[in-house]
Protein backbone atom coordinates (compact mmCIF):
# COMPACT_ATOMS: atom_id res chain seq x y z
CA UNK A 1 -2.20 13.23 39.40
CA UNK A 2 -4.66 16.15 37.91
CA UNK A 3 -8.28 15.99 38.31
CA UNK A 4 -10.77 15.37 35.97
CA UNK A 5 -11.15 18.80 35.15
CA UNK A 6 -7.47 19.71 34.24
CA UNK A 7 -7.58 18.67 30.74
CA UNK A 8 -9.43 20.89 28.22
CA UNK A 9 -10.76 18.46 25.06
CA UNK A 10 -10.22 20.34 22.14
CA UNK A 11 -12.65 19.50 18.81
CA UNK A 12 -11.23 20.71 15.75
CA UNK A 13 -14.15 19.57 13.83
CA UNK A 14 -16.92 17.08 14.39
CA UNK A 15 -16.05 14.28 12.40
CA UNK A 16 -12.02 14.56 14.49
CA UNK A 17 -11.21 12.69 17.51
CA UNK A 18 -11.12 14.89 20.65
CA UNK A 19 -7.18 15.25 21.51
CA UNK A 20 -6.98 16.99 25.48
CA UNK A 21 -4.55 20.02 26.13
CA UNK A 22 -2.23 17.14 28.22
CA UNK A 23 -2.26 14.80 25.00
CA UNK A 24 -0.81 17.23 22.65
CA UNK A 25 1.90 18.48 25.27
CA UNK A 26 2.85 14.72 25.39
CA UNK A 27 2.59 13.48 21.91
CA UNK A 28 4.46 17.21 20.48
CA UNK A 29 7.57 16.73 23.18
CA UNK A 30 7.82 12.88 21.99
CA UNK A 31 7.79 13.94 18.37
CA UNK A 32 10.67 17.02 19.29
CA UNK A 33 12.79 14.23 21.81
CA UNK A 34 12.93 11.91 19.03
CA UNK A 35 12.60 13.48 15.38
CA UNK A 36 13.72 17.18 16.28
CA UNK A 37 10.67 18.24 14.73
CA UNK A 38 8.65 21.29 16.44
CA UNK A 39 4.90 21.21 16.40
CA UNK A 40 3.22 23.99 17.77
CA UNK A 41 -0.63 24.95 18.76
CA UNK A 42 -0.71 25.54 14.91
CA UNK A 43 -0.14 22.27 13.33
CA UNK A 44 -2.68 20.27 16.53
CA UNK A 45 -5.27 20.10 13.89
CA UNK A 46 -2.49 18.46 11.64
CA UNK A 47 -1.51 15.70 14.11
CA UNK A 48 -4.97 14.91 14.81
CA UNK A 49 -6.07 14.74 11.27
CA UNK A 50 -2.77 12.70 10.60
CA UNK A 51 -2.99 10.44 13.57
CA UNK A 52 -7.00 9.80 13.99
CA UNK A 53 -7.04 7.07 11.26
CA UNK A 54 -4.09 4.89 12.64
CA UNK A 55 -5.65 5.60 16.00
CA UNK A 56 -9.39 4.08 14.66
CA UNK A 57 -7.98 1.21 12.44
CA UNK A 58 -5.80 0.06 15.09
CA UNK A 59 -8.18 0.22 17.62
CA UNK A 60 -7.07 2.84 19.98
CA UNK A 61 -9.20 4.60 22.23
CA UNK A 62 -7.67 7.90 22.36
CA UNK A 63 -4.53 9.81 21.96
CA UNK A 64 -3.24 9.11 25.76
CA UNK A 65 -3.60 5.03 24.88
CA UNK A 66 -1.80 5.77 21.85
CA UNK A 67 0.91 7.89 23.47
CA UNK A 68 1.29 4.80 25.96
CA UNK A 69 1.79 2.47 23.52
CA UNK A 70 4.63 4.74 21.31
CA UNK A 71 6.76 5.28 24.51
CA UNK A 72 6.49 1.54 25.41
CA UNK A 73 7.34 -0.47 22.19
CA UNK A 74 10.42 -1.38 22.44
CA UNK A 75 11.18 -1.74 18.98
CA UNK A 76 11.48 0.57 16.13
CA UNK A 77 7.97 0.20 14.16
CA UNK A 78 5.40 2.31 16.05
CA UNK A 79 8.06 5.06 15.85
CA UNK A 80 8.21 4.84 12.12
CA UNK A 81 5.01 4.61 11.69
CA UNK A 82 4.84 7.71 13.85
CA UNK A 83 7.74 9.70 11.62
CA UNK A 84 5.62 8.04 8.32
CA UNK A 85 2.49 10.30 9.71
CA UNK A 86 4.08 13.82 10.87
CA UNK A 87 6.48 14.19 8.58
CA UNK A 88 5.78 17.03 5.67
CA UNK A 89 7.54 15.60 2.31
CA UNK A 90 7.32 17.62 -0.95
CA UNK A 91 9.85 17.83 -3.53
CA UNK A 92 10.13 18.04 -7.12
CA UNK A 93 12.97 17.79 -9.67
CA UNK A 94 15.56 20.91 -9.91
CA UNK A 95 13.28 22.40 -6.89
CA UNK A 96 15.84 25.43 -5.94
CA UNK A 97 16.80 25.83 -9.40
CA UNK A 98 19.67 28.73 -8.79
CA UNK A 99 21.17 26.15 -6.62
CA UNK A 100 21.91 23.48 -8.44
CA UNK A 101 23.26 25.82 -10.85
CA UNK A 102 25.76 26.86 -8.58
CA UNK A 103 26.80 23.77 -7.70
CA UNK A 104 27.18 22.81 -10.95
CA UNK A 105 28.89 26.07 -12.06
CA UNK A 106 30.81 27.16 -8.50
CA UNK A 107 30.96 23.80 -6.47
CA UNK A 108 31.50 21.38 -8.25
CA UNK A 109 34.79 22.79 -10.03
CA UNK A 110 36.46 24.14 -6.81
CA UNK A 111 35.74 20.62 -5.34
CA UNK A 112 37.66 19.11 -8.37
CA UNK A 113 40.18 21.33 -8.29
CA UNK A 114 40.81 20.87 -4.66
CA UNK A 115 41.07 17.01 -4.81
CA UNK A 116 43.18 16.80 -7.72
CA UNK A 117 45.71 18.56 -6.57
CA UNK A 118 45.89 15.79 -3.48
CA UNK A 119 45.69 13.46 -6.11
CA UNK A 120 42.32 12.45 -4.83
CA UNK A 121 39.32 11.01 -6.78
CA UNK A 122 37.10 10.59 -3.60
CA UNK A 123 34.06 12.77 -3.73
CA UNK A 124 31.25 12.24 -1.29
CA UNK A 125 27.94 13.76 -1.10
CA UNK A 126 25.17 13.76 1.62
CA UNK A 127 21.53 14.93 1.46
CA UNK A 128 20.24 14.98 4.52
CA UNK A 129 16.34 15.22 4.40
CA UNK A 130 16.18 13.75 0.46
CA UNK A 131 12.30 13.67 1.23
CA UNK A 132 11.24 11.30 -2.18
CA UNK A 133 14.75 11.39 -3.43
CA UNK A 134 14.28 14.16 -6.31
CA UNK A 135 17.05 15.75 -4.91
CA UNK A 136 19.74 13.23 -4.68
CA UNK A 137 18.94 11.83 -8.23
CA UNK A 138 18.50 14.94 -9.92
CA UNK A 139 22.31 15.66 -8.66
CA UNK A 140 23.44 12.09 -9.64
CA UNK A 141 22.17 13.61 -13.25
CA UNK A 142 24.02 16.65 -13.19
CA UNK A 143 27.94 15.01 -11.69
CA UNK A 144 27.34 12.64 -14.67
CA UNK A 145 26.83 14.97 -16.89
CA UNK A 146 29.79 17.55 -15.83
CA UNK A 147 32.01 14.31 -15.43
CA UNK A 148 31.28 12.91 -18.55
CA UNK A 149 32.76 9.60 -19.59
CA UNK A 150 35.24 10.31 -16.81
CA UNK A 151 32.40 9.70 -14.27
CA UNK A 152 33.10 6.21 -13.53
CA UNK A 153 36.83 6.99 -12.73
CA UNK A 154 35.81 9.07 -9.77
CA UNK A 155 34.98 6.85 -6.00
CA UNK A 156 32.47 7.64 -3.25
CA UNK A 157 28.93 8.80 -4.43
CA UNK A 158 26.02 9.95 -2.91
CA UNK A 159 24.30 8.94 0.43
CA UNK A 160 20.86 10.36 1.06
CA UNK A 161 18.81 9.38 4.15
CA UNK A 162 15.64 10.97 5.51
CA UNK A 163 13.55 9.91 9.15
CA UNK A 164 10.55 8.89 7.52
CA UNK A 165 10.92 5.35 6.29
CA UNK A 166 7.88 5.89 4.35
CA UNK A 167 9.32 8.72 1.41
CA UNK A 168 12.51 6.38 1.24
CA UNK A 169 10.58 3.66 0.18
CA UNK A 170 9.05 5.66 -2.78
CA UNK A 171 12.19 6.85 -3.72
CA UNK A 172 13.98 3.31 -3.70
CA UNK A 173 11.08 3.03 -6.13
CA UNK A 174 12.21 5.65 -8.63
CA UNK A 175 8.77 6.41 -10.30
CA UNK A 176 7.47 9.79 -10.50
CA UNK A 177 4.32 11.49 -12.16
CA UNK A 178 5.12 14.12 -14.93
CA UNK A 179 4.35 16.88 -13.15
CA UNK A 180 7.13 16.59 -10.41
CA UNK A 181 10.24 16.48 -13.60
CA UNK A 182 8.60 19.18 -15.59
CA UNK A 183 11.09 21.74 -14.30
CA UNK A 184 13.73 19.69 -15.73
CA UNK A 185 15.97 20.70 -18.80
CA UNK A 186 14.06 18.51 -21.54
CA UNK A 187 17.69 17.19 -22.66
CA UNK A 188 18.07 15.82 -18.91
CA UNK A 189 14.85 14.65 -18.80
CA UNK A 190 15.00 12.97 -22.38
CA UNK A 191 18.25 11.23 -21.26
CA UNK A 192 17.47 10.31 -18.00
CA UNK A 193 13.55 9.81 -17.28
CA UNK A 194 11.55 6.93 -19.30
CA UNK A 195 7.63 5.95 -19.75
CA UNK A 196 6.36 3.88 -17.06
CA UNK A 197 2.70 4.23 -18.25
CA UNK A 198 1.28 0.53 -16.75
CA UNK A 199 -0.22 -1.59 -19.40
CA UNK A 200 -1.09 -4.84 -18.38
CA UNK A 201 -2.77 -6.89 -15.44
CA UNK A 202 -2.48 -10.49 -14.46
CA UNK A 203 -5.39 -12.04 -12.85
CA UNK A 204 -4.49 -15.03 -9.68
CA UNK A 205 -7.79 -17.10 -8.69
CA UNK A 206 -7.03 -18.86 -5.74
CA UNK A 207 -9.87 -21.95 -6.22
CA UNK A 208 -10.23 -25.12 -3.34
CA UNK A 209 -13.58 -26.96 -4.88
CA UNK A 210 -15.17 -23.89 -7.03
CA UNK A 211 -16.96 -26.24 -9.63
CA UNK A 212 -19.69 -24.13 -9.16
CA UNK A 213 -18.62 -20.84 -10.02
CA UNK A 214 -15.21 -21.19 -11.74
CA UNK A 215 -16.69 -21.82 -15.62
CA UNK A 216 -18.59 -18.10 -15.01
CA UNK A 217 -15.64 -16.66 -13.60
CA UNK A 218 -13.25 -17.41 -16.66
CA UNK A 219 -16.44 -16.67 -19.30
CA UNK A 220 -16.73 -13.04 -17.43
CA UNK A 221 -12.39 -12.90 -18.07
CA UNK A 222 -13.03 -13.40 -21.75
CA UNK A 223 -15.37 -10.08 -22.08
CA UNK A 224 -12.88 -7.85 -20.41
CA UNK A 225 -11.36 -4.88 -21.97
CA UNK A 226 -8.56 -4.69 -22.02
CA UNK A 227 -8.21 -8.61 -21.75
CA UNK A 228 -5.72 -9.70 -18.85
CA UNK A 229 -2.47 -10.47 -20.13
CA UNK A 230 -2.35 -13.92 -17.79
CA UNK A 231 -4.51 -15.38 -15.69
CA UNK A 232 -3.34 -17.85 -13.23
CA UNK A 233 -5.35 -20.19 -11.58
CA UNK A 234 -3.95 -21.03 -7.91
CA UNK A 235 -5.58 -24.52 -6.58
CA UNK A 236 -5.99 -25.60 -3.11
CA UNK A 237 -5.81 -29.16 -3.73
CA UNK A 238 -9.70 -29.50 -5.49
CA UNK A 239 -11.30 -32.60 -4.76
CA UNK A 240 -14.20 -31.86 -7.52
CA UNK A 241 -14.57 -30.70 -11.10
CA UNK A 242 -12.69 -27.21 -10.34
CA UNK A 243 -9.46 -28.77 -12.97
CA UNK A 244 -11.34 -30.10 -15.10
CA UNK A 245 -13.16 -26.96 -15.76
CA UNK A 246 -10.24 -24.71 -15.37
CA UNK A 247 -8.43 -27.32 -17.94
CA UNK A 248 -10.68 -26.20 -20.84
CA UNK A 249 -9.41 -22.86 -20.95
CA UNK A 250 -6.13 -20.66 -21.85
CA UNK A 251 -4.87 -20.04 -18.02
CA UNK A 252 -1.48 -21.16 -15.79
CA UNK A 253 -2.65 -23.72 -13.32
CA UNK A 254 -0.33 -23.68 -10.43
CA UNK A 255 -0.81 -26.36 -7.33
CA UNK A 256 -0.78 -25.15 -3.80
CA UNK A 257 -1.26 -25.47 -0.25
CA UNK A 258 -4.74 -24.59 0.79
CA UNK A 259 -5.66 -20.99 2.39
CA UNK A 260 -5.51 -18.12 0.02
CA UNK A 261 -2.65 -15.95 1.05
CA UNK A 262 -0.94 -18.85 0.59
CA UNK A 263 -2.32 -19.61 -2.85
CA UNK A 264 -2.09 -15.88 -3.99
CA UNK A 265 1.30 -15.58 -2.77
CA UNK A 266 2.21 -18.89 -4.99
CA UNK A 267 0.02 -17.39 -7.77
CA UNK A 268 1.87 -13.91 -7.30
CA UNK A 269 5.38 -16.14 -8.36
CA UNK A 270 4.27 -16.76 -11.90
CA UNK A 271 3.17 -13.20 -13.54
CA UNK A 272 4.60 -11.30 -15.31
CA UNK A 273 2.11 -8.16 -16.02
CA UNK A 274 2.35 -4.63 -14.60
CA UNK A 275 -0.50 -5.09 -12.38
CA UNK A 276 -1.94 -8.13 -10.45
CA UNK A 277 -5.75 -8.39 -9.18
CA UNK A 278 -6.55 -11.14 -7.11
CA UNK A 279 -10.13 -12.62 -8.17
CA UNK A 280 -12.31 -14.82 -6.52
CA UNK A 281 -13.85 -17.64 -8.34
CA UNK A 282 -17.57 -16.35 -7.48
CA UNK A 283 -16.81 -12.77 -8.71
CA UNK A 284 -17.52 -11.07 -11.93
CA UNK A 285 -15.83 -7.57 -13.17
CA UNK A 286 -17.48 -5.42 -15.60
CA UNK A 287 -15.83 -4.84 -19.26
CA UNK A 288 -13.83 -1.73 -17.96
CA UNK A 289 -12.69 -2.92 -14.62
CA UNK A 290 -8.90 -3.79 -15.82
CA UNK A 291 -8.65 -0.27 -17.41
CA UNK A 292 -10.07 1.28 -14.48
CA UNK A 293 -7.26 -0.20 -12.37
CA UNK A 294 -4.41 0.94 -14.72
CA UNK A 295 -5.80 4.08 -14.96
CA UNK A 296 -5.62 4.54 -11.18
CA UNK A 297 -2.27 3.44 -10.85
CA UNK A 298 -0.93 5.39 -13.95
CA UNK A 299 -2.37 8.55 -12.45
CA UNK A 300 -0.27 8.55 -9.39
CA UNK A 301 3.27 7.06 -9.01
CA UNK A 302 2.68 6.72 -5.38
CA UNK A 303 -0.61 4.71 -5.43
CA UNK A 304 0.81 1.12 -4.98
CA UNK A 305 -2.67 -0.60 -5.13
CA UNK A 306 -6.37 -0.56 -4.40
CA UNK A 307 -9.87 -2.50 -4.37
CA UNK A 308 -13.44 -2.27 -6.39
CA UNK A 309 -16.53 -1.94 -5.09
CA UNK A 310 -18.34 -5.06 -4.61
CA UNK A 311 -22.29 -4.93 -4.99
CA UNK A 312 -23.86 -8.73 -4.66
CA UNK A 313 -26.36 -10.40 -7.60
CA UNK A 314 -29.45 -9.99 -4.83
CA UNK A 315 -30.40 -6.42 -3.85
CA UNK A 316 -31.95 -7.50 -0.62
CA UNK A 317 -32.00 -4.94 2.22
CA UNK A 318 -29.67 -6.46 4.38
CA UNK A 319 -26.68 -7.37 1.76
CA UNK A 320 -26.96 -3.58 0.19
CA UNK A 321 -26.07 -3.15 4.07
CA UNK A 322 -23.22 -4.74 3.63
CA UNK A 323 -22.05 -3.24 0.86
CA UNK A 324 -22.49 -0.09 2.00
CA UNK A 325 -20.32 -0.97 4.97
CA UNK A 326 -17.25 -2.29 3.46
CA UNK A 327 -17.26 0.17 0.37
CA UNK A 328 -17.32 2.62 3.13
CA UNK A 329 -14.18 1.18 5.80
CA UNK A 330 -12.59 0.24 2.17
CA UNK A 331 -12.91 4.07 1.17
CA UNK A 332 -12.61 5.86 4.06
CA UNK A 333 -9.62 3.71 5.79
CA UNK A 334 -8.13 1.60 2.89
CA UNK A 335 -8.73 -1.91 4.64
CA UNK A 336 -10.56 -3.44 1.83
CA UNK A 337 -11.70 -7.41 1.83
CA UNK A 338 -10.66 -9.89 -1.03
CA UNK A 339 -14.75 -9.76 -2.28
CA UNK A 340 -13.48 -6.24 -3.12
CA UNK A 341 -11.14 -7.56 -5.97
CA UNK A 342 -7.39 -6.41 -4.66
CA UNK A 343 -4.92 -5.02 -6.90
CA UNK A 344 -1.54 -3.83 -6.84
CA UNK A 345 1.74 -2.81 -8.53
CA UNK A 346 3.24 -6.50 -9.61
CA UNK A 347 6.83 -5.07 -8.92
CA UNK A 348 6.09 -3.70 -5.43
CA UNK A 349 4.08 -6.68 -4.29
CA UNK A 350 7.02 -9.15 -4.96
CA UNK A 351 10.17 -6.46 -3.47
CA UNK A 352 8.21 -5.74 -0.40
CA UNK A 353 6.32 -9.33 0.35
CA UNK A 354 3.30 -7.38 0.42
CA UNK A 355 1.08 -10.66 -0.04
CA UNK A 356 0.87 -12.50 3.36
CA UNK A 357 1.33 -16.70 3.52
CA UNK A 358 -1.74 -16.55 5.69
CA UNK A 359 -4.80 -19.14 5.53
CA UNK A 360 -6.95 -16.16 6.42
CA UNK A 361 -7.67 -12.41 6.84
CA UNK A 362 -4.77 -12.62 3.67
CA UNK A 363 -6.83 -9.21 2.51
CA UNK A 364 -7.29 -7.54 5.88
CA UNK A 365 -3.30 -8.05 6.30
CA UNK A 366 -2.57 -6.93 2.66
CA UNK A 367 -4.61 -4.06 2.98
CA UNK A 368 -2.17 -2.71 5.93
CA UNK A 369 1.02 -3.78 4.21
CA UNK A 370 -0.14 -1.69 0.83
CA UNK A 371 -0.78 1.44 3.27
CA UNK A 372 2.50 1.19 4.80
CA UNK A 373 4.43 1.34 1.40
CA UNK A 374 2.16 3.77 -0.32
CA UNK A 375 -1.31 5.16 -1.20
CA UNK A 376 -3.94 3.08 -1.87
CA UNK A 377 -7.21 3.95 -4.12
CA UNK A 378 -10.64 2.72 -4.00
CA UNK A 379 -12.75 2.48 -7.24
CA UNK A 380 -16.16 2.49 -6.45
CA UNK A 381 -18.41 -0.20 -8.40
CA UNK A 382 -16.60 -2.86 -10.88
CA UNK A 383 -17.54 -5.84 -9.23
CA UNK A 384 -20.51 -8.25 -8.58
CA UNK A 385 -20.17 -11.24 -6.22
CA UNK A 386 -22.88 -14.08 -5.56
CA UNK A 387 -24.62 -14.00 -2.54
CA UNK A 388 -24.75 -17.63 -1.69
CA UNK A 389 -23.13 -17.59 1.14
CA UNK A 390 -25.41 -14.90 2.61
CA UNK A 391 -28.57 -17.29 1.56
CA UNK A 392 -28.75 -17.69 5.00
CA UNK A 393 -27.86 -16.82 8.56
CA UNK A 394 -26.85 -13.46 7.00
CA UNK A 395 -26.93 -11.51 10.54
CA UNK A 396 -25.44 -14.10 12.50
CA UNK A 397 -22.50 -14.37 9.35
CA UNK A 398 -22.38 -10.73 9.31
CA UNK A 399 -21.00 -10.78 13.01
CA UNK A 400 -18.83 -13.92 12.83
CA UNK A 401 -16.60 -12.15 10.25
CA UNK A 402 -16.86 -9.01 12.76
CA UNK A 403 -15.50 -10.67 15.25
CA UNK A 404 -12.67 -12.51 13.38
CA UNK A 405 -11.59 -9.50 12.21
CA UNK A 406 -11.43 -7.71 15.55
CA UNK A 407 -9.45 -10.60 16.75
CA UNK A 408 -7.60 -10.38 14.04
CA UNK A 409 -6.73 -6.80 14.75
CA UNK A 410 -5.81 -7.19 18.33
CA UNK A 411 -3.62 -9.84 17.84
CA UNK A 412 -1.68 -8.00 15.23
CA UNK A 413 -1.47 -5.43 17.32
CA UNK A 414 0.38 -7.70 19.28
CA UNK A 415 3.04 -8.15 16.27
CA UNK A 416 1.16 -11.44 15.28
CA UNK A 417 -0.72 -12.03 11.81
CA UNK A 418 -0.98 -16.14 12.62
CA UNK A 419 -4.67 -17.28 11.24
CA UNK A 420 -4.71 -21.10 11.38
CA UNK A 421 -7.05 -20.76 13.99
CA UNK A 422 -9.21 -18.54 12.79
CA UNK A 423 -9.23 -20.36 9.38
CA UNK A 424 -10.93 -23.59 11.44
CA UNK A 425 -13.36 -20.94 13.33
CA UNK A 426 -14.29 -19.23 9.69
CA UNK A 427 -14.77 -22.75 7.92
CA UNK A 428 -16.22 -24.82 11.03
CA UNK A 429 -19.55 -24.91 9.83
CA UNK A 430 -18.78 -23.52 6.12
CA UNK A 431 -19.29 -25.75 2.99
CA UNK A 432 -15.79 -26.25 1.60
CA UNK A 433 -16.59 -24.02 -1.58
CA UNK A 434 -14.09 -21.60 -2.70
CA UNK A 435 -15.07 -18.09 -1.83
């Protein structure tokens, strides 16, 4: 075993974790055992600038705990999320321009050639490394097009795989920003590419007993702009005024089990828009914050969702704390809280089950799911939450969720998101109000 004095820290910058000579040796001859991939003494700043936010969200202490932990899962996800992190992926449509023309113009012709005269239709094709998949559709554009109508009188097809899980989840997804099919022949593109500009948002309120805040909630809906093209109200099983209320205006009313992953994820059944947000009943948006979402989204085909930033009605020293706080873990590392006003790509949210059927920590768990399918984006400002349940015993509040969270944390770390029990420690002393 080396001394104490054998391994070298090494600080690429001050606001990086430290990452010793001994950590890098182990963590770059995983990465080469399993992926292939080579990472010399030039990309250590990369790995550490990849790797330090897993490592801080999911509560390692270093790079050695970390390293422990990839070489003794026995399953397959810390790996991926590993490949997900080191990976390089950037492609673009007819990237290598001169080569697709040959294949269209050498290749594919000899190939035909070749099989017809075996009286063969079978043609198979294989990218390896298809990154986001530009590759393997743009050539899926070009057989149809040399094949014509014969296209669908030919077998086989095209199989593209790549390590990282991550890129071939974006390209199952087929949606790409303009700027990565601007190389494109505009006939191709015309024929093949369509608008997905994002143009509407469905709202889910998850309510259990909200008489007291509902009424402003759906009076704040009415002044947005753009208006929501749903808005589906999600109840608990209300024992007071909450239907009645919710009765006297245009929304879906949907009945549910209590706990609000379980009522979003019920709520998340019935739209239909481009976008959902999820919106408590004691929250408020301002007039833009619907077009501030779709804006987001539209601007990048691999942001799959986000959160506002919350500010509270009181300005009281201790709750601008707090805000400052989770704007700042929702901006810096994505984990954003349901205060925050969640949103996300409808269509993603119900292929990947990216809402959790949890009682609790529903947004904490969400959060992590958008990250592992995509980018997420924070929009600072756009929301304004009441404060009542900070009225009092803000400290001691202020640490209870602290610690449900960190429990939360290690016991997914653990491969367990079960929150029953922390749903009775969160609500053990809590008025039964809808938050």
């Amino acid at each position: 075993m080396k001394g104490p004095n054998s391994q070298k820290p090494v600080v690429i910058e001050s606001s990086m974790m430290n990452m010793t000579d001994r950590e890098f040796r182990q963590l770059r001859e995983l990465v080469y055992e399993r992926l292939g991939i080579n990472l010399t003494e030039k990309k250590r700043s990369m790995l550490i600038g990849r790797l330090q936010k897993l490592l801080r969200t999911s509560g390692f202490k270093n790079f050695q705990d970390y390293y422990e932990y990839l070489v003794n899962d026995s399953g397959m996800k810390a790996m991926t999320e590993l490949i997900n992190r080191v990976t390089t992926n950037y492609s673009f449509f007819y990237r290598g321009k001169s080569h697709f023309e040959y294949f269209v113009q050498a290749v594919l012709p000899e190939i035909v050639r070749s099989l017809k005269k075996r009286n063969s239709r079978d043609l198979r094709i294989w990218t390896a490394g298809c990154s986001t998949g530009e590759e393997p559709y743009m050539l899926t554009m070009l057989m149809r097009e040399f094949f014509g109508n014969e296209y669908g009188q030919w077998d086989g097809g095209i199989l593209a795989t790549d390590i990282s899980e991550k890129v071939l989840t974006f390209a199952l997804q087929g949606i790409y920003p303009e700027d990565r099919t601007k190389e494109v022949p505009i006939q191709l593109r015309n024929k093949y590419f369509k608008n997905n500009e994002l143009k509407t948002v469905s709202i889910i309120i998850p309510t259990l007993n909200a008489e007291k805040f509902i009424k402003g909630c759906l009076e704040n809906i009415k002044t947005l702009k753009p208006l929501p093209l749903e808005v589906v109200v999600v109840d608990g099983g209300s024992i007071d005024a909450t239907l009645d209320i919710v009765s006297l205006y245009d929304v879906k009313v949907v009945k549910s089990s209590a706990g609000r992953g379980i009522q979003i994820e019920r709520g998340l059944r019935n739209v239909s828009g481009d976008v959902t947000a999820i919106l408590h009943s004691d929250t408020c948006l301002s007039s833009g914050a619907l077009g501030m979402m779709l804006e987001s989204l539209n601007g990048s085909s691999e942001t799959v969702g986000g959160a506002l930033g919350q500010h509270f009605m009181d300005n009281r020293f201790g709750l601008t704390v707090i805000e400052i706080l989770n704007d700042m873990r929702a901006g810096l590392f994505g984990i954003s809280f349901g205060d925050q006003v969640q949103f996300f790509r409808t269509d993603a949210a119900k292929k990947y089950s990216l809402v959790p059927e949890i009682p609790l920590m529903e947004d904490v768990e969400l959060s992590i799911r958008l990250l592992g399918v995509g980018k997420t984006a924070f929009l600072w400002g756009g929301v304004v939450v009441d404060n009542y349940k900070w009225n009092s015993g803000t400290f001691m509040r202020f640490i209870k969720v602290i610690y449900l969270l960190i429990l939360f944390m290690l016991r997914r770390f653990r491969s367990s998101v079960e929150t029953k029990d922390l749903y009775q420690m969160y609500y053990k002393d809590a008025v039964k109000i809808n938050e």
